[in-house]
N, C-alpha and C. Protein backbone atom coordinates (compact mmCIF):
# COMPACT_ATOMS: atom_id res chain seq x y z
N UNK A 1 28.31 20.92 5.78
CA UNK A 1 26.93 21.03 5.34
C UNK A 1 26.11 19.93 6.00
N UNK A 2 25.10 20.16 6.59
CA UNK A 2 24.24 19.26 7.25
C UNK A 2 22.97 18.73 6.02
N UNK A 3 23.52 17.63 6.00
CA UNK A 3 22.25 16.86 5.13
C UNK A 3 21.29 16.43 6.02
N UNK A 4 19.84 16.26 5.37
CA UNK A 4 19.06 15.93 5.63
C UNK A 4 18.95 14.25 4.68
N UNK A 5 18.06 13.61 5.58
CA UNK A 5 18.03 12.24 5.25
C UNK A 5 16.97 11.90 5.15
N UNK A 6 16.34 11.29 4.35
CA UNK A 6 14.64 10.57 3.65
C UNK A 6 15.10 9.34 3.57
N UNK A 7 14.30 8.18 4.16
CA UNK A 7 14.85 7.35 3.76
C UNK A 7 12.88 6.43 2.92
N UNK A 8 13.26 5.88 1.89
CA UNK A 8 12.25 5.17 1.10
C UNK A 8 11.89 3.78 1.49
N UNK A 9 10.53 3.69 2.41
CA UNK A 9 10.08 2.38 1.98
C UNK A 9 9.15 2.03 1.07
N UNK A 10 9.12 0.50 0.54
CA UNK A 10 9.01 0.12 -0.53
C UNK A 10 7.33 0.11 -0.56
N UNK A 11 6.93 0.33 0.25
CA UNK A 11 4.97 1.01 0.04
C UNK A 11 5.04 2.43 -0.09
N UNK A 12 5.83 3.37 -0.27
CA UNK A 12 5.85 4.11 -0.19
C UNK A 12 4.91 4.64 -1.47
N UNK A 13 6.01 4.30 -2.89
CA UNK A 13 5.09 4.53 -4.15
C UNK A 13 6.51 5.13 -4.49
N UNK A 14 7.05 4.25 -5.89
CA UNK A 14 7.80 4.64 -7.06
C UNK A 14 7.72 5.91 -7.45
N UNK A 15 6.70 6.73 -7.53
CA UNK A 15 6.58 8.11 -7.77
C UNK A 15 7.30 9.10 -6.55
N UNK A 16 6.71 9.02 -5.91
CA UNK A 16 7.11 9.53 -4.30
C UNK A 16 8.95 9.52 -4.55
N UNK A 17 9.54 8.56 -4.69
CA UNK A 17 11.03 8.54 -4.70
C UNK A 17 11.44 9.12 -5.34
N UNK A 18 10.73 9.25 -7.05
CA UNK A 18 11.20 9.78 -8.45
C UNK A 18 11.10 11.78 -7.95
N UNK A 19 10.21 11.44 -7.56
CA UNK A 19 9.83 13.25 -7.37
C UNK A 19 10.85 13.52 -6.26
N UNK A 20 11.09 13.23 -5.23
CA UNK A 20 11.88 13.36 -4.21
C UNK A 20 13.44 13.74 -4.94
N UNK A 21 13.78 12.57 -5.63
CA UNK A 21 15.34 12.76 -6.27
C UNK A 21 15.30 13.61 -7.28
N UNK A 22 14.05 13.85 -8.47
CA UNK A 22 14.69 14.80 -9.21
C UNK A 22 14.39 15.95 -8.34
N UNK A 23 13.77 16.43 -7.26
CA UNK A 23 13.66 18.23 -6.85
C UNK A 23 15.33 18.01 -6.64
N UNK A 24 15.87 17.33 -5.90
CA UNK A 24 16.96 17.09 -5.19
C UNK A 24 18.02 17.20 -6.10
N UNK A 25 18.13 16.42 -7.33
CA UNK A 25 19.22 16.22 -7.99
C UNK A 25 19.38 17.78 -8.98
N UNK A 26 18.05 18.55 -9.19
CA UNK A 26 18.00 19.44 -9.54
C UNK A 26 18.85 20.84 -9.13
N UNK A 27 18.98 20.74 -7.68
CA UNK A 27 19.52 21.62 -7.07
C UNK A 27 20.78 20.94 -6.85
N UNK A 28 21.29 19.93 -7.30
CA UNK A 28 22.71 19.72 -6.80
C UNK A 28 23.81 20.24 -7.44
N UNK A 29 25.11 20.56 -7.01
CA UNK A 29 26.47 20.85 -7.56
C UNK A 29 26.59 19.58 -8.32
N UNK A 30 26.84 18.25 -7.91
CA UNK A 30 27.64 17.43 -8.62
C UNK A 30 26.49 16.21 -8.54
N UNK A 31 25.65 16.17 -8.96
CA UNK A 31 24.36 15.29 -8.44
C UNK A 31 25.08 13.33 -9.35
N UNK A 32 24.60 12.71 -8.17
CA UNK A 32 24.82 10.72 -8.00
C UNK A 32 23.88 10.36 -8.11
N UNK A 33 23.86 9.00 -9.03
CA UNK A 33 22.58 8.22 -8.89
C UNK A 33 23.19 6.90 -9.15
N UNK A 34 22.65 6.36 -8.59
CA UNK A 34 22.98 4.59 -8.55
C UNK A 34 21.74 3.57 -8.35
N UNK A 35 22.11 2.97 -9.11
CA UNK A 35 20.69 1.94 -9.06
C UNK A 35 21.54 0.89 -9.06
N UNK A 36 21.28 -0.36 -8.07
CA UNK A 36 22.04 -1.88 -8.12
C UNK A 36 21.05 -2.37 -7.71
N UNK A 37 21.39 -4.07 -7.49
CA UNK A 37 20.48 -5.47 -7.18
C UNK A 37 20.59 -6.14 -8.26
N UNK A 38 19.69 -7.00 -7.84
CA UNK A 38 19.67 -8.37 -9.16
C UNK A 38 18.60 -8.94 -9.01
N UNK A 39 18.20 -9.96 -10.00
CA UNK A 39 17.17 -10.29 -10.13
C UNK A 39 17.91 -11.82 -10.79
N UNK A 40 16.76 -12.79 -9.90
CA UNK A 40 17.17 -14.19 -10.29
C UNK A 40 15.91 -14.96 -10.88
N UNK A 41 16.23 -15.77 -11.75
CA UNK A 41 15.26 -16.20 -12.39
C UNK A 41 15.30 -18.04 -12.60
N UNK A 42 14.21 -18.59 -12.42
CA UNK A 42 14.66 -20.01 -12.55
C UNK A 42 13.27 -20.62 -13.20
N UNK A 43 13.55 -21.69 -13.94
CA UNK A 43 12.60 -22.54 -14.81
C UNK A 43 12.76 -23.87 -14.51
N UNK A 44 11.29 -24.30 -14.37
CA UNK A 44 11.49 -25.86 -14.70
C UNK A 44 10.71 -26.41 -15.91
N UNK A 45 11.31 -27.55 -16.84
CA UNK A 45 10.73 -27.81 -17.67
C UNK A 45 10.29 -29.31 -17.00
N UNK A 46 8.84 -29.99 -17.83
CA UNK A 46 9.03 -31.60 -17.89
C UNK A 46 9.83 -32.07 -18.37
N UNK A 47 10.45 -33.04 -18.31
CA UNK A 47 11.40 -34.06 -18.86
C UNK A 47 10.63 -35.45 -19.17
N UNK A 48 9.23 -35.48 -18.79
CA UNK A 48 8.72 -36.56 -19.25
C UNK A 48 6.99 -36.06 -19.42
N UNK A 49 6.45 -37.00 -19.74
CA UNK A 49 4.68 -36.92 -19.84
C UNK A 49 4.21 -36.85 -18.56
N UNK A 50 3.44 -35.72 -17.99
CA UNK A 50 2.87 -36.20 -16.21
C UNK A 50 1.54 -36.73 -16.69
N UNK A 51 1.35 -37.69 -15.90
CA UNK A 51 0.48 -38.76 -15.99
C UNK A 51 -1.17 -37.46 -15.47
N UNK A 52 -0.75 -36.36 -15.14
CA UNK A 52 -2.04 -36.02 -14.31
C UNK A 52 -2.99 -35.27 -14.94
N UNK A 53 -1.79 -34.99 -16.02
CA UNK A 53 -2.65 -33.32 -16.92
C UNK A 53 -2.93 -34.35 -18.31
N UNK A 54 -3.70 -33.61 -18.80
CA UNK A 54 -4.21 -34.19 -20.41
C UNK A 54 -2.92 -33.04 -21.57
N UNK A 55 -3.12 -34.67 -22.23
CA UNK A 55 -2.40 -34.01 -23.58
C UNK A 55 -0.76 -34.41 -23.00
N UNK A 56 -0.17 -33.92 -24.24
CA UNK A 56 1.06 -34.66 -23.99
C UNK A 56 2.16 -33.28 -23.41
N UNK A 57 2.82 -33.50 -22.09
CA UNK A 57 3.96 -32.41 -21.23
C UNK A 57 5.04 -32.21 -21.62
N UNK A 58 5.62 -33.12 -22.26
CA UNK A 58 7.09 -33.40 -22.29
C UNK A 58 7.28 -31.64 -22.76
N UNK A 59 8.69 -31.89 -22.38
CA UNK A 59 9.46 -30.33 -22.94
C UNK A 59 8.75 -28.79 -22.47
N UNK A 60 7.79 -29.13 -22.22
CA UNK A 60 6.75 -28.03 -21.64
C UNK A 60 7.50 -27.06 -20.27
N UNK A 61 7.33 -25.97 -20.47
CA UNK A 61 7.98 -24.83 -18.73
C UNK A 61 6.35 -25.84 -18.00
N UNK A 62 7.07 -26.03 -17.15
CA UNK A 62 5.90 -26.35 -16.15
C UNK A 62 5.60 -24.95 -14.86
N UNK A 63 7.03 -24.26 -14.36
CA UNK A 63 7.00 -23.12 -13.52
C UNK A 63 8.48 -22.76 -13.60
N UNK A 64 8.33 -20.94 -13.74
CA UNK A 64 8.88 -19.86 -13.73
C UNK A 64 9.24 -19.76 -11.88
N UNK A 65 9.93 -19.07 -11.74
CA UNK A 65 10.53 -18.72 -10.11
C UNK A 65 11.63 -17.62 -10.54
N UNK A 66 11.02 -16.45 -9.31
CA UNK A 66 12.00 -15.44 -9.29
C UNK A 66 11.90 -14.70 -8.09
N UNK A 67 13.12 -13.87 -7.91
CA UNK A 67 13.56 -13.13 -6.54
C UNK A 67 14.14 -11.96 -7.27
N UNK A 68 13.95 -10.67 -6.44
CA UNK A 68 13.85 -9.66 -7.32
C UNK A 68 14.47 -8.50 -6.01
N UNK A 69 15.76 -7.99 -6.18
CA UNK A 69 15.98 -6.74 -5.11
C UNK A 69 17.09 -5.64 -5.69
N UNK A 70 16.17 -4.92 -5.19
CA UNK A 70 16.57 -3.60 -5.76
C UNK A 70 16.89 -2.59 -4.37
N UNK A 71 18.12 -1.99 -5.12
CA UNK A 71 18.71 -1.12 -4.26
C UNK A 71 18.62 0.55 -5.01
N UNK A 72 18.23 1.77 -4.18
CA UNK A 72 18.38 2.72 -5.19
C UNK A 72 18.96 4.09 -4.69
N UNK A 73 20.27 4.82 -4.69
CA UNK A 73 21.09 5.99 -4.00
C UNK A 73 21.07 7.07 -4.75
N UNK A 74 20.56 8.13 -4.29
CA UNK A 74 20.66 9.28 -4.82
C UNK A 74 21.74 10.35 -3.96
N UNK A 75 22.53 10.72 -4.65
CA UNK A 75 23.72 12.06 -3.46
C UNK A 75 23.14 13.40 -4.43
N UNK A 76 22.39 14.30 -3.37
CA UNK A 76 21.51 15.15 -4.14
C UNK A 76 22.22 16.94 -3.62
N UNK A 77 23.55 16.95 -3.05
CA UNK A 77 23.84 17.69 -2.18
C UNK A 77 23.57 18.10 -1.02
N UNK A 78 22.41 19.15 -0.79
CA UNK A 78 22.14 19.25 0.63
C UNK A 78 21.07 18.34 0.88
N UNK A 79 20.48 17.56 -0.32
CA UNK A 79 19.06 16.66 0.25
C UNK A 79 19.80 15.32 -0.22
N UNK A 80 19.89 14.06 0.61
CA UNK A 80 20.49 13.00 0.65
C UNK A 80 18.71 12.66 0.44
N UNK A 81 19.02 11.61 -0.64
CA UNK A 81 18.30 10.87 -0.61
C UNK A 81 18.38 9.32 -0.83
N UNK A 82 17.61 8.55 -0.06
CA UNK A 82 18.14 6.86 -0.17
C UNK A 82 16.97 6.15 -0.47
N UNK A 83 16.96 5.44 -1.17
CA UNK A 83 15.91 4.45 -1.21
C UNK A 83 16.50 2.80 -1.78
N UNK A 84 15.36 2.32 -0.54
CA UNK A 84 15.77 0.80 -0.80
C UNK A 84 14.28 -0.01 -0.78
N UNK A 85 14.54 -0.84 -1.63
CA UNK A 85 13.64 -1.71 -1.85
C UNK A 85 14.16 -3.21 -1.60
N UNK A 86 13.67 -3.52 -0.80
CA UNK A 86 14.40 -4.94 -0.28
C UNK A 86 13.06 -5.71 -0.76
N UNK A 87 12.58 -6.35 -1.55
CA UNK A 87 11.49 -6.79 -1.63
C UNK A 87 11.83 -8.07 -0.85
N UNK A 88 12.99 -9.20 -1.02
CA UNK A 88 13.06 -10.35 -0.86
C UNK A 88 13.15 -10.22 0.28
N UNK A 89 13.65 -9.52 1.35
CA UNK A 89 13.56 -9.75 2.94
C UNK A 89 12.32 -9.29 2.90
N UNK A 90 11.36 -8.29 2.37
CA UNK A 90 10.22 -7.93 2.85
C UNK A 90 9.07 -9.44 3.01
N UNK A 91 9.40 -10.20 1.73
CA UNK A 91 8.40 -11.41 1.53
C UNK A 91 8.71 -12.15 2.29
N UNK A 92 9.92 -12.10 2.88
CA UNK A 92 10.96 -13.75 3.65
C UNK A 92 10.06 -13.36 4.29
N UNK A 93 10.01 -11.88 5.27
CA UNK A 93 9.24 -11.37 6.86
C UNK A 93 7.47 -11.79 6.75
N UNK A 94 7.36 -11.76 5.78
CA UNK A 94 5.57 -11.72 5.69
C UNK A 94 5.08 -13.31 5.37
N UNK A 95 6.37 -13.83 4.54
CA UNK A 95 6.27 -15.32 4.71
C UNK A 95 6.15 -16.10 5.96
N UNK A 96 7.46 -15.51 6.99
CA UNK A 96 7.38 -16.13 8.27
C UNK A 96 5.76 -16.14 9.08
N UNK A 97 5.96 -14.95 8.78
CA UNK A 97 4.65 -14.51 9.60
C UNK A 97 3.68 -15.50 9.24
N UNK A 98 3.18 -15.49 8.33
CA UNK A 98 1.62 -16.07 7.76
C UNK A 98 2.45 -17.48 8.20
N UNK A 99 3.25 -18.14 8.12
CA UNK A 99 3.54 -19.16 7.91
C UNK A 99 3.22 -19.45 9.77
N UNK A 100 3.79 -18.81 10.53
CA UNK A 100 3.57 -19.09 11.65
C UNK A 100 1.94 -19.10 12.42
N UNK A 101 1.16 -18.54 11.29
CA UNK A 101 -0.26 -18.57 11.97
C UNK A 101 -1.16 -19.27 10.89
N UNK A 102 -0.56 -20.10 10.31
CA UNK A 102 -1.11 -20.95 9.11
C UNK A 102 -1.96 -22.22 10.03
N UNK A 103 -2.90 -22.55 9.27
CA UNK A 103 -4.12 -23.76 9.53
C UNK A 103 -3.03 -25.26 9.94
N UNK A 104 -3.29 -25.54 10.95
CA UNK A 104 -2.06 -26.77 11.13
C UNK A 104 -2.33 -27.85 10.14
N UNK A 105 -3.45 -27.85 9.90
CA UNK A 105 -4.07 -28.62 9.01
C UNK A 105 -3.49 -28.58 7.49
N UNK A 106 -3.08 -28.07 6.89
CA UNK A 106 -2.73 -27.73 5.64
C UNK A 106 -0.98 -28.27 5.25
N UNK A 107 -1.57 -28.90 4.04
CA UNK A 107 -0.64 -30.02 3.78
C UNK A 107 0.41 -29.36 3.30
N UNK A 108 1.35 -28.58 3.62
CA UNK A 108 2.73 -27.73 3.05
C UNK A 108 3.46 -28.29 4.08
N UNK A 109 4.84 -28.32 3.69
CA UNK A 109 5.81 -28.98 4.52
C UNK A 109 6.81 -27.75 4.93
N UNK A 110 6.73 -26.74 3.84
CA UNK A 110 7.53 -25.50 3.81
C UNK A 110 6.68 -24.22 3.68
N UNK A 111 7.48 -23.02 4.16
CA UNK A 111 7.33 -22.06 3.60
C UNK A 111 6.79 -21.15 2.54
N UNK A 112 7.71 -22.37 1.82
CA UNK A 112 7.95 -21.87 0.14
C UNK A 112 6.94 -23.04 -0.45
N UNK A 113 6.62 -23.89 0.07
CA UNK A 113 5.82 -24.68 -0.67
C UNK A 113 4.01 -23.90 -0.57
N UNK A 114 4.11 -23.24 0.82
CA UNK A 114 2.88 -22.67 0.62
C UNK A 114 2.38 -21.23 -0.12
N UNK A 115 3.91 -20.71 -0.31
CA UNK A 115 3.83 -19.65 -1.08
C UNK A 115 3.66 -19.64 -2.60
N UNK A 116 4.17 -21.25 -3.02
CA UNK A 116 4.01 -21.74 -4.58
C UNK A 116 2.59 -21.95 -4.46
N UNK A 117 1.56 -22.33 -3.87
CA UNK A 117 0.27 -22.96 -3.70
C UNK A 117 -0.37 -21.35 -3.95
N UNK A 118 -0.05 -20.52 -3.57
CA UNK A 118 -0.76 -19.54 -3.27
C UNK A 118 -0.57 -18.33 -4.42
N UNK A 119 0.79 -18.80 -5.11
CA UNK A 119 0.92 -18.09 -6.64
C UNK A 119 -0.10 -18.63 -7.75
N UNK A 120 -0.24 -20.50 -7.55
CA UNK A 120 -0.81 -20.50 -8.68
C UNK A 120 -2.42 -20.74 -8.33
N UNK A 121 -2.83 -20.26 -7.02
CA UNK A 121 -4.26 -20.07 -6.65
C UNK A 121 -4.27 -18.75 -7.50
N UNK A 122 -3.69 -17.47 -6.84
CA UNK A 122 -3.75 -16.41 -7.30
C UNK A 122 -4.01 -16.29 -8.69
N UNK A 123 -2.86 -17.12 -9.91
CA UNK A 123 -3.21 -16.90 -11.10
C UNK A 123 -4.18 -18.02 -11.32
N UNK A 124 -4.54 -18.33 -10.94
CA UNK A 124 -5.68 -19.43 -11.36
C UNK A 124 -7.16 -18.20 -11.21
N UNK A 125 -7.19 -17.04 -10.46
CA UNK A 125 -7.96 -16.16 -10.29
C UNK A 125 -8.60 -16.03 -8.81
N UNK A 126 -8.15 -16.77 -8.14
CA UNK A 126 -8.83 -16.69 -6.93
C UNK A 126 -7.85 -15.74 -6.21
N UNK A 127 -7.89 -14.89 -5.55
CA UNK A 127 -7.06 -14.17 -4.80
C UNK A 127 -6.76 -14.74 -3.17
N UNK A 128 -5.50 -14.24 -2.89
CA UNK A 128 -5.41 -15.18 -1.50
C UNK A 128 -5.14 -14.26 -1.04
C-alpha cells in the first residue's frame, strides 16, 4: 500500500492537524496515535531582600522558565500522518538569528539573556 505523507509545521494551526488525523484515523483498519515530549519547568525564588524593589522579597518567585516540545504521530492507514512541533529548536533558530543582527550596543552578554529582557518587556505590555 502506498502511503501518502503530510508532514505538520508548527504555524501551520492545531486545527489543521486535528482535522487532518481524525478524516484519517476515521478510515483506518487499526488506527495509532501517539503524542510524546516534555516540558521543563524552572523557578527562582529570593533568598534574601533585593535592595532594588520596594517592600520586603524574601521568599518571593522572582521568575518562572520553561521549554516546551512536543512531538505528535498519527498511523492512519493509507493517510500517514506526522506532526511535529519542535518549538525549542524553532526558538533556538529565531534566537540565533535576531541575536546575530542585534544593536552591538545593547548590554546582553547572551542569547538567553536577551530573550529574558524581552519576556519581561513583553509582559510588562510593550510588545517586542
Amino acid at each position: 500500500m502506498n502511503n501518502k505523507h503530510v508532514f505538520y509545521h508548527p504555524r501551520c494551526g492545531v486545527a489543521l492537524l486535528a482535522l487532518l488525523m481524525a478524516a484519517g484515523l476515521a478510515h483506518a483498519e487499526e488506527p495509532s496515535f501517539h503524542l510524546g515530549g516534555y516540558l521543563r519547568m524552572g523557578a527562582s525564588f529570593n533568598l534574601q531582600d533585593a535592595p532594588e524593589t520596594a517592600g520586603d522579597d524574601r521568599g518571593k518567585l522572582s521568575m518562572l522558565r520553561g521549554t516546551l516540545l512536543l512531538d505528535a504521530d498519527a498511523d492512519a492507514g493509507p493517510l500517514r500522518i506526522k506532526g511535529v512541533a519542535r518549538a525549542v529548536r524553532e526558538m533556538q533558530r529565531r534566537l540565533a538569528e535576531e541575536w546575530e543582527t542585534r544593536d552591538p550596543g545593547l548590554p546582553y552578554r547572551t542569547p538567553y539573556e536577551a530573550l529574558i529582557m524581552a519576556s519581561i518587556i513583553e509582559l510588562a505590555g510593550g510588545r517586542v
